[in-house]
C-alpha atoms as a PDB file:
ATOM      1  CA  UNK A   1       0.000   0.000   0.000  1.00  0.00           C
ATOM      2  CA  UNK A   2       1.151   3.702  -0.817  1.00  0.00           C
ATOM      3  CA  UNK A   3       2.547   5.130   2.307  1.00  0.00           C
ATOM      4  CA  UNK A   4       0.564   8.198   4.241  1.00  0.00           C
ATOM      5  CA  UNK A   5       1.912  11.766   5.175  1.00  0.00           C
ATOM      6  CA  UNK A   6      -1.589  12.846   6.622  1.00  0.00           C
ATOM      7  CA  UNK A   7       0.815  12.007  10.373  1.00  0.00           C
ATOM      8  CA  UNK A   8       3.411  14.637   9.758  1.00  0.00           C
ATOM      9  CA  UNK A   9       1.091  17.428   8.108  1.00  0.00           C
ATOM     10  CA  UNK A  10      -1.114  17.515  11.005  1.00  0.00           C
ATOM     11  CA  UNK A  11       1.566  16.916  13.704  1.00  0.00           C
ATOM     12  CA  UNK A  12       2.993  20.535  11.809  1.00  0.00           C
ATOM     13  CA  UNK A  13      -1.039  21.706  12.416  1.00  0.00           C
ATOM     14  CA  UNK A  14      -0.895  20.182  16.264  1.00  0.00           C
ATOM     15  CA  UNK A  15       2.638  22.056  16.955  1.00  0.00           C
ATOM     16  CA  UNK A  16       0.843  25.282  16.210  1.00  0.00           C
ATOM     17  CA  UNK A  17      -1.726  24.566  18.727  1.00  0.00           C
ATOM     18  CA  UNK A  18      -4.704  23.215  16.489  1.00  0.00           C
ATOM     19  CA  UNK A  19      -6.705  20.154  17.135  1.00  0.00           C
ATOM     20  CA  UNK A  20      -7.003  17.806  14.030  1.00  0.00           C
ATOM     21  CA  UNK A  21     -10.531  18.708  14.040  1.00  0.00           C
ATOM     22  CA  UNK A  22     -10.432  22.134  12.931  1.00  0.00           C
ATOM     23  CA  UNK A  23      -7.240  21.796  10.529  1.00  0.00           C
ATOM     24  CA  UNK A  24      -9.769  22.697   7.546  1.00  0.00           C
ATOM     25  CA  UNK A  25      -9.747  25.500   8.799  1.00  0.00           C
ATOM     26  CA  UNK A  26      -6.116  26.472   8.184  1.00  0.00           C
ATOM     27  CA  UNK A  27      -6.485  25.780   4.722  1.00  0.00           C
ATOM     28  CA  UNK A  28      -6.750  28.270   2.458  1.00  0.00           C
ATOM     29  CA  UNK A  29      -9.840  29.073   0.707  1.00  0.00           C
ATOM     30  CA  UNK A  30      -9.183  29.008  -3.104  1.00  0.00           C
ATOM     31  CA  UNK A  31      -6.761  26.655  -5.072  1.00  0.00           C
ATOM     32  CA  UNK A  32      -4.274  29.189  -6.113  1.00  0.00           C
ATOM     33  CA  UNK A  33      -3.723  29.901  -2.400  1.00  0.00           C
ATOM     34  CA  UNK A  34      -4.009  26.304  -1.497  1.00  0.00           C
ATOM     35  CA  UNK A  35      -1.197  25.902  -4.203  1.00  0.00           C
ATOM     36  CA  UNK A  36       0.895  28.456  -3.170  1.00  0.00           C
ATOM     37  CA  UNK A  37       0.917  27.321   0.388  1.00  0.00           C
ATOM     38  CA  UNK A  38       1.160  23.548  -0.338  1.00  0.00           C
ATOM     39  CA  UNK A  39       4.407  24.541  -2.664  1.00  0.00           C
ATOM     40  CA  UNK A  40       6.186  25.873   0.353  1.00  0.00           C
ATOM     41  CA  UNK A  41       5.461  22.563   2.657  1.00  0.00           C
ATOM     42  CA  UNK A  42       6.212  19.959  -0.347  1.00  0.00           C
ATOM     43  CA  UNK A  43       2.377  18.445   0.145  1.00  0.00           C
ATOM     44  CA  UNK A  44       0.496  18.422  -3.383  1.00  0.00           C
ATOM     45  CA  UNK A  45      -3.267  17.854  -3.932  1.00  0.00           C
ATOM     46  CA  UNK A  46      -4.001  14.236  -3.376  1.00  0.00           C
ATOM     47  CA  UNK A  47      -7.391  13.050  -5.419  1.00  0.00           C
ATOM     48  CA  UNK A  48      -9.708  10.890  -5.125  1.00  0.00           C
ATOM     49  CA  UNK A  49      -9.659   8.808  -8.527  1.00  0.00           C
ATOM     50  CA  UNK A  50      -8.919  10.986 -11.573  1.00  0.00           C
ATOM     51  CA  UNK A  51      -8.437  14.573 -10.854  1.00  0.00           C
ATOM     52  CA  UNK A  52      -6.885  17.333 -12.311  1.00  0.00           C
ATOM     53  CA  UNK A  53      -3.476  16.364 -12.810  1.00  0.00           C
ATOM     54  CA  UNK A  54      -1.699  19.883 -13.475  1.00  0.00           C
ATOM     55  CA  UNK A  55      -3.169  21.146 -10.719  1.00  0.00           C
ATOM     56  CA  UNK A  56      -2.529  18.172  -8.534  1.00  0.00           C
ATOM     57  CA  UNK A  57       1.390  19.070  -9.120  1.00  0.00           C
ATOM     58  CA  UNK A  58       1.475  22.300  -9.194  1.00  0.00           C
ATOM     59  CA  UNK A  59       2.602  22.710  -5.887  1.00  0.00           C
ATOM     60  CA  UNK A  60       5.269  19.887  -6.466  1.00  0.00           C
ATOM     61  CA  UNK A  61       6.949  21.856  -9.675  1.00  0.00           C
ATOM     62  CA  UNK A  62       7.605  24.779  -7.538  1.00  0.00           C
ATOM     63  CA  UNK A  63       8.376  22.883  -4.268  1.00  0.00           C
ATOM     64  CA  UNK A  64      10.877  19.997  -5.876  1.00  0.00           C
ATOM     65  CA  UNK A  65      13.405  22.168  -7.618  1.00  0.00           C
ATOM     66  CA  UNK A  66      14.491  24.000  -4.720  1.00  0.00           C
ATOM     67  CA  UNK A  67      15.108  20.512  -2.873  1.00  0.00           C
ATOM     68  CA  UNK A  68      17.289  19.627  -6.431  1.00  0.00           C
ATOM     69  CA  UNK A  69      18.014  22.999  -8.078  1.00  0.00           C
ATOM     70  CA  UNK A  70      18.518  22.336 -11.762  1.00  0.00           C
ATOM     71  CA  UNK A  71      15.979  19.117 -11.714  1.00  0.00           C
ATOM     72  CA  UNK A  72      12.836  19.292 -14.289  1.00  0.00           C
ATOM     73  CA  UNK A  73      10.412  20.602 -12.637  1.00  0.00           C
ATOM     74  CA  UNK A  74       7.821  18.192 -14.676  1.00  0.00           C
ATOM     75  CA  UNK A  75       9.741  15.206 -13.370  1.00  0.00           C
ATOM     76  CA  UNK A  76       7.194  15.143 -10.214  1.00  0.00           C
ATOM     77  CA  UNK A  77       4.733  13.076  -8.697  1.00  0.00           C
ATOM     78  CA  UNK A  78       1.906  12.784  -5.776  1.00  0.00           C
ATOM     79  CA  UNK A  79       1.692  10.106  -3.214  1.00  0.00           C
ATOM     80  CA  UNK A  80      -1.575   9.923  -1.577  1.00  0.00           C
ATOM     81  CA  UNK A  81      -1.949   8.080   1.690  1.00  0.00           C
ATOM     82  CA  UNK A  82      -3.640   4.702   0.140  1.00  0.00           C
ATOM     83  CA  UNK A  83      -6.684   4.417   1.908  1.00  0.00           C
ATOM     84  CA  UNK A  84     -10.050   5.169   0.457  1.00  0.00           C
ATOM     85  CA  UNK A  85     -11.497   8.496   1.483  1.00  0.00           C
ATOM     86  CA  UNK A  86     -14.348   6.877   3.586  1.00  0.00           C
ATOM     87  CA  UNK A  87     -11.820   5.616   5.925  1.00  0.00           C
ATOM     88  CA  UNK A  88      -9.890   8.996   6.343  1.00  0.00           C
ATOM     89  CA  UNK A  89     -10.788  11.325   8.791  1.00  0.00           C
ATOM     90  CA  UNK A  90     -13.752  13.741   7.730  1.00  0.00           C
ATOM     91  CA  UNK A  91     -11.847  16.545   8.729  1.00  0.00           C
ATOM     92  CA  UNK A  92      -8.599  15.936   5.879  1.00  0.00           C
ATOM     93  CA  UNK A  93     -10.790  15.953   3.363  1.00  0.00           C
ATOM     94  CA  UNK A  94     -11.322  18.903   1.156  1.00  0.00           C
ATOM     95  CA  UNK A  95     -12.675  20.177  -2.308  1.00  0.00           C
ATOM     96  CA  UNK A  96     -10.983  22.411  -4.692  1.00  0.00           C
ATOM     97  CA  UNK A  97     -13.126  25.145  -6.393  1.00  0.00           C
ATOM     98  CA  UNK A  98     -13.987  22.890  -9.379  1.00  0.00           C
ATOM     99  CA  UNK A  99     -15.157  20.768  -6.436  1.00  0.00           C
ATOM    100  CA  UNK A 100     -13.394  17.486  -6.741  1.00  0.00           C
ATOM    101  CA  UNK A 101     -12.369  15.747  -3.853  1.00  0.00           C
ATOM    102  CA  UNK A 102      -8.461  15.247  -2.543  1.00  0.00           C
ATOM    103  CA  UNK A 103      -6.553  15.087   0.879  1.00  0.00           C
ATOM    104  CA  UNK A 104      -3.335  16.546   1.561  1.00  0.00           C
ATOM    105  CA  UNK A 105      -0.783  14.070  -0.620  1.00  0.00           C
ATOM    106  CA  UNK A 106       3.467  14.240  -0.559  1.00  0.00           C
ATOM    107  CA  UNK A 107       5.760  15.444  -3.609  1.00  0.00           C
ATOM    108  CA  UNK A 108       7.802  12.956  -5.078  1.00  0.00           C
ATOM    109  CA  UNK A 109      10.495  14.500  -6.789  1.00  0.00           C
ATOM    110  CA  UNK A 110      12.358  12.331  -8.568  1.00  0.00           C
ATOM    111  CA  UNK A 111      10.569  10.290 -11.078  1.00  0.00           C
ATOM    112  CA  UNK A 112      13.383   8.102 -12.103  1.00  0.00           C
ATOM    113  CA  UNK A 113      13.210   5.938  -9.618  1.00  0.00           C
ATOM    114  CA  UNK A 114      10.960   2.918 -10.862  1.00  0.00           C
ATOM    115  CA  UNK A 115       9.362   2.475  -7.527  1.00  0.00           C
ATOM    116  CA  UNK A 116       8.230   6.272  -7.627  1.00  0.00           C
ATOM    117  CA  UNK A 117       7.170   6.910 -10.693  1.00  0.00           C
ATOM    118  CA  UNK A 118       4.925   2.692 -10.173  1.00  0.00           C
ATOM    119  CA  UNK A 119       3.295   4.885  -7.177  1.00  0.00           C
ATOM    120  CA  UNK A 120       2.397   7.641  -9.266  1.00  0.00           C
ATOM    121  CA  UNK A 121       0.878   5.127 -11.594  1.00  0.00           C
ATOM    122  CA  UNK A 122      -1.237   3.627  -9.196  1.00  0.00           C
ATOM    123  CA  UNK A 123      -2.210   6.862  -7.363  1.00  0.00           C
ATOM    124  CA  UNK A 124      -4.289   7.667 -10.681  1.00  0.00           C
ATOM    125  CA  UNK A 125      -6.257   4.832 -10.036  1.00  0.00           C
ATOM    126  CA  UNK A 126      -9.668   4.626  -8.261  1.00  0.00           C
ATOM    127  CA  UNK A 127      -8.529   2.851  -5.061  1.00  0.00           C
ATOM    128  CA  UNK A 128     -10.103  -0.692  -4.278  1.00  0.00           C
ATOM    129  CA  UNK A 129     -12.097  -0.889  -1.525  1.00  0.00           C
ATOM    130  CA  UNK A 130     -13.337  -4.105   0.555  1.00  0.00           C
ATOM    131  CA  UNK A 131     -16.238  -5.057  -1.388  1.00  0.00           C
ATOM    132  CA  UNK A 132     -14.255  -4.587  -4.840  1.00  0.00           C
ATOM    133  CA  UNK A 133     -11.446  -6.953  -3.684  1.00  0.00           C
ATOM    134  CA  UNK A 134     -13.972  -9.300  -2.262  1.00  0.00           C
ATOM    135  CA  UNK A 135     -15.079 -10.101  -5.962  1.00  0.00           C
ATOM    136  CA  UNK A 136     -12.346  -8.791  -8.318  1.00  0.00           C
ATOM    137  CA  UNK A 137     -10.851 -11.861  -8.794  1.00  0.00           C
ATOM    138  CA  UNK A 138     -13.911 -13.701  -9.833  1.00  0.00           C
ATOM    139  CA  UNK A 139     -14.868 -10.758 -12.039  1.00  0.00           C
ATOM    140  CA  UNK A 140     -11.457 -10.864 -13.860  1.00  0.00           C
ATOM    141  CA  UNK A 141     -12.193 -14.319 -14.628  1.00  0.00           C
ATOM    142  CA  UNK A 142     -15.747 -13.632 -15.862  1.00  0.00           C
ATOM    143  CA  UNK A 143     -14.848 -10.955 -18.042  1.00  0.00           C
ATOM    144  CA  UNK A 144     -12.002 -12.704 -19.543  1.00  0.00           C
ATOM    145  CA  UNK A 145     -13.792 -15.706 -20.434  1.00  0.00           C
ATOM    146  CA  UNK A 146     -17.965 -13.761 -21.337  1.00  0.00           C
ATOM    147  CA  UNK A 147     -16.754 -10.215 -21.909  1.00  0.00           C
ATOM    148  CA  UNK A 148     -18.474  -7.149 -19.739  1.00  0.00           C
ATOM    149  CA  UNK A 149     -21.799  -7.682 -20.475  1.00  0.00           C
ATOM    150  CA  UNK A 150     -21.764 -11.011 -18.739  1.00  0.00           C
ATOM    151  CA  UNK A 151     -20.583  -8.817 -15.291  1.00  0.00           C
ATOM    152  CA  UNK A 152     -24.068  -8.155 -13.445  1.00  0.00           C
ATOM    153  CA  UNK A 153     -24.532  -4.817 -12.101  1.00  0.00           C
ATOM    154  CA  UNK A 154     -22.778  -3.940  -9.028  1.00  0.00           C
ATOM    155  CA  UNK A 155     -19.830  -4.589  -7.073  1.00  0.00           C
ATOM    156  CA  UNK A 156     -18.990  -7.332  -9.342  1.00  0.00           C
ATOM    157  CA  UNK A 157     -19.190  -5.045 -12.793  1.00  0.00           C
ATOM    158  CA  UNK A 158     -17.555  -1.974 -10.851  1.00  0.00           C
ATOM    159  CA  UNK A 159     -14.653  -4.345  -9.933  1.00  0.00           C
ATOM    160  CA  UNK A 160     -14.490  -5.714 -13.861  1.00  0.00           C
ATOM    161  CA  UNK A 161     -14.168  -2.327 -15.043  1.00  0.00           C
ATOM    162  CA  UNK A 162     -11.654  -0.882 -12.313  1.00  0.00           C
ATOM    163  CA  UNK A 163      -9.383  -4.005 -13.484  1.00  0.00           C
ATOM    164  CA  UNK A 164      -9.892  -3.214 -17.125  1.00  0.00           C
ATOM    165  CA  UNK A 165      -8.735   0.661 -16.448  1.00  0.00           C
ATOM    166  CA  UNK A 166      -6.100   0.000 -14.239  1.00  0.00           C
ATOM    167  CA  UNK A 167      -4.414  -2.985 -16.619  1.00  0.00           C
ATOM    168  CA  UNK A 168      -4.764  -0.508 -19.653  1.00  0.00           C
ATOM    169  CA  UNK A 169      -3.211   2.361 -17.620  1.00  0.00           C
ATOM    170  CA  UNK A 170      -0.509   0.083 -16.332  1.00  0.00           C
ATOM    171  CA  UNK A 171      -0.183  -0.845 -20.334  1.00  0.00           C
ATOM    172  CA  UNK A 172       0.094   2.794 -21.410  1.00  0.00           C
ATOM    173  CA  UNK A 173       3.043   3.461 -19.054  1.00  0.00           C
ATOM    174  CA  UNK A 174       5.004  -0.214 -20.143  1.00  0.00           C
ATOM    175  CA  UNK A 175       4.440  -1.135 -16.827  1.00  0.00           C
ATOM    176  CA  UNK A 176       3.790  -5.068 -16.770  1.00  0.00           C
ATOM    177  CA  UNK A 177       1.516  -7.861 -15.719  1.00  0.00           C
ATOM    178  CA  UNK A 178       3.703  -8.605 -12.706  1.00  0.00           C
ATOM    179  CA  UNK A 179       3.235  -5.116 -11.621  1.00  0.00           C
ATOM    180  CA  UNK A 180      -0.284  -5.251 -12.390  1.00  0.00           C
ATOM    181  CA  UNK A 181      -1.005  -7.793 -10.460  1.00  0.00           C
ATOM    182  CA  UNK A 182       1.565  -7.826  -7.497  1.00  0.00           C
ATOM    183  CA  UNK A 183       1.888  -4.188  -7.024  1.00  0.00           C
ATOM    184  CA  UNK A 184      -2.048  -2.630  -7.383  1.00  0.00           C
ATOM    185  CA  UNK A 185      -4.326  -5.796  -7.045  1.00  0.00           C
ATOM    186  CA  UNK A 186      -1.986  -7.809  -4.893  1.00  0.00           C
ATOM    187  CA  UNK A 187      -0.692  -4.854  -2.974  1.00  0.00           C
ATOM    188  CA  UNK A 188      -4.611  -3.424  -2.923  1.00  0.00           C
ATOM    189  CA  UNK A 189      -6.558  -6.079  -2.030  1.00  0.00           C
ATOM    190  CA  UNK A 190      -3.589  -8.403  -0.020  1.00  0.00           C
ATOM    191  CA  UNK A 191      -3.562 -11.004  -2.021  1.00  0.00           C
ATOM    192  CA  UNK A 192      -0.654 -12.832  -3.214  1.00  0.00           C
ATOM    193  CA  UNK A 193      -1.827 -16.355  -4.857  1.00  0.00           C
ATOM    194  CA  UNK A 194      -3.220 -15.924  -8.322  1.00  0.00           C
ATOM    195  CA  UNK A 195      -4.803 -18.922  -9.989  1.00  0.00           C
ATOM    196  CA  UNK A 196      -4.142 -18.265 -13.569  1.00  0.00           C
ATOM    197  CA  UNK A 197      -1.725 -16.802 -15.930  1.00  0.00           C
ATOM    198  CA  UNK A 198      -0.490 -13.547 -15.377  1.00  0.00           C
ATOM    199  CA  UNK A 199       0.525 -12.741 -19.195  1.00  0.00           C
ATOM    200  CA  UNK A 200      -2.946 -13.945 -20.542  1.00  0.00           C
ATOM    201  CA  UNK A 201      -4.873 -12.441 -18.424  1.00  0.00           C
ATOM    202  CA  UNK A 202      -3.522  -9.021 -18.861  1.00  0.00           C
ATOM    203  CA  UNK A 203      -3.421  -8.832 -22.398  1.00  0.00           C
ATOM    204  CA  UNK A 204      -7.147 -10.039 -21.833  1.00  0.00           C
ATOM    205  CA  UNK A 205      -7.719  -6.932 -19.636  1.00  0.00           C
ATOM    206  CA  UNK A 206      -6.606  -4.766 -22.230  1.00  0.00           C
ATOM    207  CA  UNK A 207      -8.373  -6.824 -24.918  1.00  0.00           C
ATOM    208  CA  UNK A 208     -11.775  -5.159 -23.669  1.00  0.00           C
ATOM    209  CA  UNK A 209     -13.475  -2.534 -25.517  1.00  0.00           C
ATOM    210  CA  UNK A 210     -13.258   0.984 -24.337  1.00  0.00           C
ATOM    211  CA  UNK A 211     -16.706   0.585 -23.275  1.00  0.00           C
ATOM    212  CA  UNK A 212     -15.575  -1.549 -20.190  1.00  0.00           C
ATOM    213  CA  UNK A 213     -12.647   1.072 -19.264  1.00  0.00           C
ATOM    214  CA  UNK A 214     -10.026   3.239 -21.047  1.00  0.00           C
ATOM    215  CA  UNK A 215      -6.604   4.433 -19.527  1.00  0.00           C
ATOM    216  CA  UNK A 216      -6.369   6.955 -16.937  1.00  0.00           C
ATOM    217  CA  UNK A 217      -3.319   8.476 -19.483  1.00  0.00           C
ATOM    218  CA  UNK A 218       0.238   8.405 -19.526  1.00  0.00           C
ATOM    219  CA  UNK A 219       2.189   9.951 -16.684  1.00  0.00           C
ATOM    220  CA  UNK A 220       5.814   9.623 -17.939  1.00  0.00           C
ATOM    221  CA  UNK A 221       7.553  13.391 -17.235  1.00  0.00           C
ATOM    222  CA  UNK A 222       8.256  13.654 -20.845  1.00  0.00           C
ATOM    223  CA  UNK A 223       4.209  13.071 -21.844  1.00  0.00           C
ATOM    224  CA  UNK A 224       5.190  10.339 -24.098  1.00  0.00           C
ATOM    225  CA  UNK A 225       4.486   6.588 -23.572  1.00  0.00           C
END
């Protein structure tokens, strides 16, 4: 799972005499403010699913290069905490003025690093929940054998078409099946055993029609995958 920083940006909030409950309050109002202040702390705007991504790093491409003057400043990422927002405290949630959902998320700033930039990857992706991993598995398997359609409607079709999205994102970046599988469902759901083959069942995946799921989008700092 994707490690949090929620701990140390409200122990900063705590030290300044502010319960966790009214931290919301120290926020700024608008993003450009939110930005601005964000850019001086190295936090960067931590969605829920797919968000805006240049305003997710904009804090990051101001705060990175004066950690490693003379970096690119595009060669930045956001690490959320990993946990779905339901299970984060009310109070770290917030909405920008487009109103989409994030928490308070950490720069990465160094994108080379494979491990980084796989987090980046994953943070784009709608995180899995219980009931999701509950059934993912057996929705792989039914999609890959019957196709969507044969996915009834509910947890089991919502987990079909989070796997289809997330295997064609992984694609898009020439990220692999064993990072498919051991780093986002594996890593996601805790589960290590698979009962089929990896290779297969990933090109199956990204078989589906964009009707079942299309990639979240490249993320490489040069734009090109």
């Amino acid at each position: 799972m994707k490690t949090t920083i929620l701990f140390s940006y409200l122990s900063s909030i705590l030290l300044v005499g502010t319960d966790v409950a009214n931290a919301a309050a120290l926020l700024p109002r608008d993003d450009a403010a939110t930005i601005a202040s964000f850019a001086m702390q190295g936090l960067c705007l931590s969605y829920f699913g797919a968000g805006p991504t240049d305003k997710e790093l904009a804090p990051c491409k101001t705060f990175c290069p004066t950690q490693n003057p003379g970096s690119d400043p595009n060669a930045v990422g956001c690490k959320g905490p990993g946990i779905a927002q339901d299970q984060l405290d009310p109070s770290t949630v917030f909405t920008d003025d487009d109103g989409n959902a994030y928490t308070p998320g950490t720069c990465v700033c160094d994108l080379s690093a494979a491990g980084a930039f796989l987090d980046v990857v994953i943070q784009a992706l709608s995180q899995l929940d219980n009931v999701l991993c509950a059934v993912i598995l057996s929705a792989i398997t039914t999609l890959i054998e019957e196709g969507i359609e044969a996915l009834p409607a509910g947890a089991l079709a919502d987990a079909g078409k989070e796997a289809v999205v997330a295997a064609k994102t992984f694609k898009e970046n020439a990220l692999n099946a064993v990072s498919f599988f051991s780093s986002y469902i594996g890593q996601e759901c805790g589960i290590s055993d698979f009962n089929f083959n990896l290779d297969d069942t990933f090109s199956g995946l990204i078989a589906q029609p964009d009707s079942a799921g299309v990639s979240q989008g490249c993320f490489k700092s040069d734009g090109v995958c």
